[in-house]
C-alpha atoms as a PDB file:
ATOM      1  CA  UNK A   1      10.261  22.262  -4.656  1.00  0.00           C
ATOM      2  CA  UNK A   2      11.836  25.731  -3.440  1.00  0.00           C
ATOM      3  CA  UNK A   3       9.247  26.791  -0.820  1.00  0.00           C
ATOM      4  CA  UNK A   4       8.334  23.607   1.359  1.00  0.00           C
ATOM      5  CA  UNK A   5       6.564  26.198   4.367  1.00  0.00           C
ATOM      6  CA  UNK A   6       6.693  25.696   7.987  1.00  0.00           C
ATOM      7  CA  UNK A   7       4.649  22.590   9.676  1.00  0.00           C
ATOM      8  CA  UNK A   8       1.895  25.215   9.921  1.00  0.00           C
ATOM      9  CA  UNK A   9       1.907  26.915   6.608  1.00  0.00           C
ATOM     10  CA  UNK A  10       1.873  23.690   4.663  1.00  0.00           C
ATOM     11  CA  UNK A  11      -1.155  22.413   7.464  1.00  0.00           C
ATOM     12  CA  UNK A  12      -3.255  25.437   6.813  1.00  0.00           C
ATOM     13  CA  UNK A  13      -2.413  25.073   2.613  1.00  0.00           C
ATOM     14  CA  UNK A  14      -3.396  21.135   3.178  1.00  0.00           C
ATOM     15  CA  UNK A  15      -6.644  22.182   4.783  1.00  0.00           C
ATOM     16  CA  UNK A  16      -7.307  25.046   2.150  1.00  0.00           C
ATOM     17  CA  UNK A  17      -6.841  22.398  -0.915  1.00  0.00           C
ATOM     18  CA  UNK A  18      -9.319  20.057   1.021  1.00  0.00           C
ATOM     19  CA  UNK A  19     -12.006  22.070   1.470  1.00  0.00           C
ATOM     20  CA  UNK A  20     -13.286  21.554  -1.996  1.00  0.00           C
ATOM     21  CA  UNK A  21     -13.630  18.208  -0.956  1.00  0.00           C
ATOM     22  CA  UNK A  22     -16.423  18.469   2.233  1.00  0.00           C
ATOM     23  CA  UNK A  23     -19.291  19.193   0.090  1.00  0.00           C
ATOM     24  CA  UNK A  24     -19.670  15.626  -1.000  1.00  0.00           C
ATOM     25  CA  UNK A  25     -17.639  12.086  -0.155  1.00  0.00           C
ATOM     26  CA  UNK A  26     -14.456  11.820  -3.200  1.00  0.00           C
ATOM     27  CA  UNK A  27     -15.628   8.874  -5.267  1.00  0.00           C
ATOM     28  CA  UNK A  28     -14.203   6.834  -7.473  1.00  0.00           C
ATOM     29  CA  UNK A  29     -12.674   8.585 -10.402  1.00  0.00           C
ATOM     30  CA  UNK A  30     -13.679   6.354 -13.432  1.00  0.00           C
ATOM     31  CA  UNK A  31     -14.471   7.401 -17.174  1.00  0.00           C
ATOM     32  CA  UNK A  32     -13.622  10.670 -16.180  1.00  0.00           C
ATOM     33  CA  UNK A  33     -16.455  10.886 -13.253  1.00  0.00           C
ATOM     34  CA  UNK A  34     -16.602  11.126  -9.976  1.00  0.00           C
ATOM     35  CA  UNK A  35     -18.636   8.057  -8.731  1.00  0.00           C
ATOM     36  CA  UNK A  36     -20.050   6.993  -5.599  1.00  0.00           C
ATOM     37  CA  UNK A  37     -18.808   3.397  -4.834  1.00  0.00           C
ATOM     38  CA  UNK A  38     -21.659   0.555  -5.971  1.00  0.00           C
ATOM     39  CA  UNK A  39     -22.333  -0.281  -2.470  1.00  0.00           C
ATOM     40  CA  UNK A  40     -22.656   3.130  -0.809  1.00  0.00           C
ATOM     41  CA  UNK A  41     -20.158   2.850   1.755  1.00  0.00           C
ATOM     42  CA  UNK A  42     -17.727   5.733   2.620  1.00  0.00           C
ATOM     43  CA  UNK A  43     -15.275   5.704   4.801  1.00  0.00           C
ATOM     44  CA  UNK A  44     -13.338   9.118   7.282  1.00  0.00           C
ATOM     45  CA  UNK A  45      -9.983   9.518   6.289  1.00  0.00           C
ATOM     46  CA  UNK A  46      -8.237  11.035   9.141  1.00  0.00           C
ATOM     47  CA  UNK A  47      -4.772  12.155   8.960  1.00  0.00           C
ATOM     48  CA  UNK A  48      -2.379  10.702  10.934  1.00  0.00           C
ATOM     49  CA  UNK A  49      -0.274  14.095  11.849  1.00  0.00           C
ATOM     50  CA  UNK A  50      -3.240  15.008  14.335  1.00  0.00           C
ATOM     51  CA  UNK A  51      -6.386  12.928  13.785  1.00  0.00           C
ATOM     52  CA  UNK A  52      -8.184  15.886  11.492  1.00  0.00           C
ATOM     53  CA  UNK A  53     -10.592  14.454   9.039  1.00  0.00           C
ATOM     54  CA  UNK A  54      -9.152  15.198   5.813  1.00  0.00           C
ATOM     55  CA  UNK A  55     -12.350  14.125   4.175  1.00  0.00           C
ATOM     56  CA  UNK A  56     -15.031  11.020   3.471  1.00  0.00           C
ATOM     57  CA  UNK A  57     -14.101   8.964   0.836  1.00  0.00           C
ATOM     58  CA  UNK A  58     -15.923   6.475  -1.144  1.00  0.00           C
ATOM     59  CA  UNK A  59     -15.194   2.511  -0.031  1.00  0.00           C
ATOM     60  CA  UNK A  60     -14.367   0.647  -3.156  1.00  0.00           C
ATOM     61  CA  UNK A  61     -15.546  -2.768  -3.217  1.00  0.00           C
ATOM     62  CA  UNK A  62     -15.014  -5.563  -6.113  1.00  0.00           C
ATOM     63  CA  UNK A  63     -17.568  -3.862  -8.450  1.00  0.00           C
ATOM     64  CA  UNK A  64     -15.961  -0.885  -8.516  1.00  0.00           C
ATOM     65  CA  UNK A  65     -12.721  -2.390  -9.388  1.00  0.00           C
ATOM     66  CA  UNK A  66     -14.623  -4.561 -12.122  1.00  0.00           C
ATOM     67  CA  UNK A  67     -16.526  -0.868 -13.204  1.00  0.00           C
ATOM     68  CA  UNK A  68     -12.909   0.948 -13.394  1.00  0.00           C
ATOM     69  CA  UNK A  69     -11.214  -2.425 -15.613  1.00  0.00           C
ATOM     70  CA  UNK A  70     -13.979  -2.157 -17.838  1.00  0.00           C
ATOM     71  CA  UNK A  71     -13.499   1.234 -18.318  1.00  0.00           C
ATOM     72  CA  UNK A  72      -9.841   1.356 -18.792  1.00  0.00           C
ATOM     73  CA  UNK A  73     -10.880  -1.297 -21.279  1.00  0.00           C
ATOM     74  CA  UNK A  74     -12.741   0.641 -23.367  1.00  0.00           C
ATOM     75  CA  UNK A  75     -10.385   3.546 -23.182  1.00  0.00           C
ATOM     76  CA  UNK A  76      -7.418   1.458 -24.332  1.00  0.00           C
ATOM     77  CA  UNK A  77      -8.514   0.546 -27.983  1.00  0.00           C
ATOM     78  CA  UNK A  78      -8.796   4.835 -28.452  1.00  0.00           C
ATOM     79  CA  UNK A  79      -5.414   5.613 -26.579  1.00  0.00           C
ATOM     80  CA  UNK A  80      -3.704   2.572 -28.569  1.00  0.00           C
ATOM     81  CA  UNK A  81      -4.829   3.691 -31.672  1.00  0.00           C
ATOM     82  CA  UNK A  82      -3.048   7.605 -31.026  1.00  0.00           C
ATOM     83  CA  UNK A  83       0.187   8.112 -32.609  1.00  0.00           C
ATOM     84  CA  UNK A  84       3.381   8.213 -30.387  1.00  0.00           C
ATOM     85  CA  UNK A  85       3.866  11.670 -30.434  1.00  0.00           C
ATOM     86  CA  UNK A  86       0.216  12.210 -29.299  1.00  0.00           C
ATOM     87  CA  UNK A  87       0.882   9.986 -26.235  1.00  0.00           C
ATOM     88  CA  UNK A  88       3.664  11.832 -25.366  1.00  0.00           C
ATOM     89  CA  UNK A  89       1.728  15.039 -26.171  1.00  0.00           C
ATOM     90  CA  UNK A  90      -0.723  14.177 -23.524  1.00  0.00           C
ATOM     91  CA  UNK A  91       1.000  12.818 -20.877  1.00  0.00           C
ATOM     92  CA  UNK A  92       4.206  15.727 -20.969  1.00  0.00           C
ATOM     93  CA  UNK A  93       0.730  17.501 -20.484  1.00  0.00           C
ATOM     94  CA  UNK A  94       0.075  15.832 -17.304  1.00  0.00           C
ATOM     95  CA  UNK A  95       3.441  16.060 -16.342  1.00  0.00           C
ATOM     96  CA  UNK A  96       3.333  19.909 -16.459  1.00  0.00           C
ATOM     97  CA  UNK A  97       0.143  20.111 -14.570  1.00  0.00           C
ATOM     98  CA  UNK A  98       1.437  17.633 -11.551  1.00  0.00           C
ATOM     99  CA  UNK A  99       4.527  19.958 -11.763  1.00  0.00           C
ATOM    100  CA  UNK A 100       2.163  23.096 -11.877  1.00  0.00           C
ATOM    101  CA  UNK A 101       0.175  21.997  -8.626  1.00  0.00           C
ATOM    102  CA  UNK A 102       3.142  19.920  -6.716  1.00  0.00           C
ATOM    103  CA  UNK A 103       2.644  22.035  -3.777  1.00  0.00           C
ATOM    104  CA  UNK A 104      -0.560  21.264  -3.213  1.00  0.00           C
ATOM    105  CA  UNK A 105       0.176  17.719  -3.676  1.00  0.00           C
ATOM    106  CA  UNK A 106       2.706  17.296  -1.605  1.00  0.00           C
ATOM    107  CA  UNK A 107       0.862  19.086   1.562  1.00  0.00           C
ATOM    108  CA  UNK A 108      -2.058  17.063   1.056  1.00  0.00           C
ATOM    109  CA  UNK A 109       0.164  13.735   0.912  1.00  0.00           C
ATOM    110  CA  UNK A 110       1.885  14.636   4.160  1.00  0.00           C
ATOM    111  CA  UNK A 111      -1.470  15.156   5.729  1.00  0.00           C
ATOM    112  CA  UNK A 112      -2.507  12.261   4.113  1.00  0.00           C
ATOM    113  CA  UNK A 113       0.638   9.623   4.509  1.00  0.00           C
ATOM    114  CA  UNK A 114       1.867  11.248   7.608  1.00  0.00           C
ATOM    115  CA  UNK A 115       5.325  11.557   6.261  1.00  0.00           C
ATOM    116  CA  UNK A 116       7.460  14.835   6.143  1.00  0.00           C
ATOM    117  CA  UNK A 117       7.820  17.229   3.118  1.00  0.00           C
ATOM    118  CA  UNK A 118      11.398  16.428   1.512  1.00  0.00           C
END
């Protein structure tokens, strides 16, 4: 990564790619939705830089886990039923787009994990 940013820069750019995230707790992403865990529950996840909520997140329980296997489930008979070079079509496609937005993920991991920016 070629521009990791002062501690400040990178907390500000953290807080920026966040802020999509404060209209509503981040569920579960399963099937290719956003989903509220079964039980309700959310939980704050603060950072442990400086205590700033980075967001509320959904509390996954054993039915959520059960809801995501069956999902993945259903989705494998589909994905092993692709060719080879359509797997590799799709996920060199979410390589590029990890690559494409590394910035943002690695601020937001910092914030997240606590650790420094490498």
């Amino acid at each position: 990564m070629a521009n990791r940013g002062t501690f400040k820069e990178n907390t500000a750019a953290a807080q920026q790619h966040l802020a999509r995230f404060e209209a509503e707790p981040l569920g579960h992403f399963i099937n290719g939705e956003n989903l509220a865990s079964e039980s309700g529950t959310t939980f704050e996840n603060r950072s442990p830089v400086d205590g700033s909520l980075l967001g509320i997140v959904a509390s996954g329980g054993a039915a959520d886990v059960a809801r995501a296997a069956d999902a993945a489930e259903e989705a494998f008979g589909a994905w092993s039923n692709l060719a080879g070079t359509e797997r590799k079509r799709i996920l060199h496609n979410v390589a590029d787009l990890i690559i494409e937005r590394q910035h943002e993920i690695a601020v937001t991991e910092c914030m997240d994990t606590g650790q420094t920016m490498r």
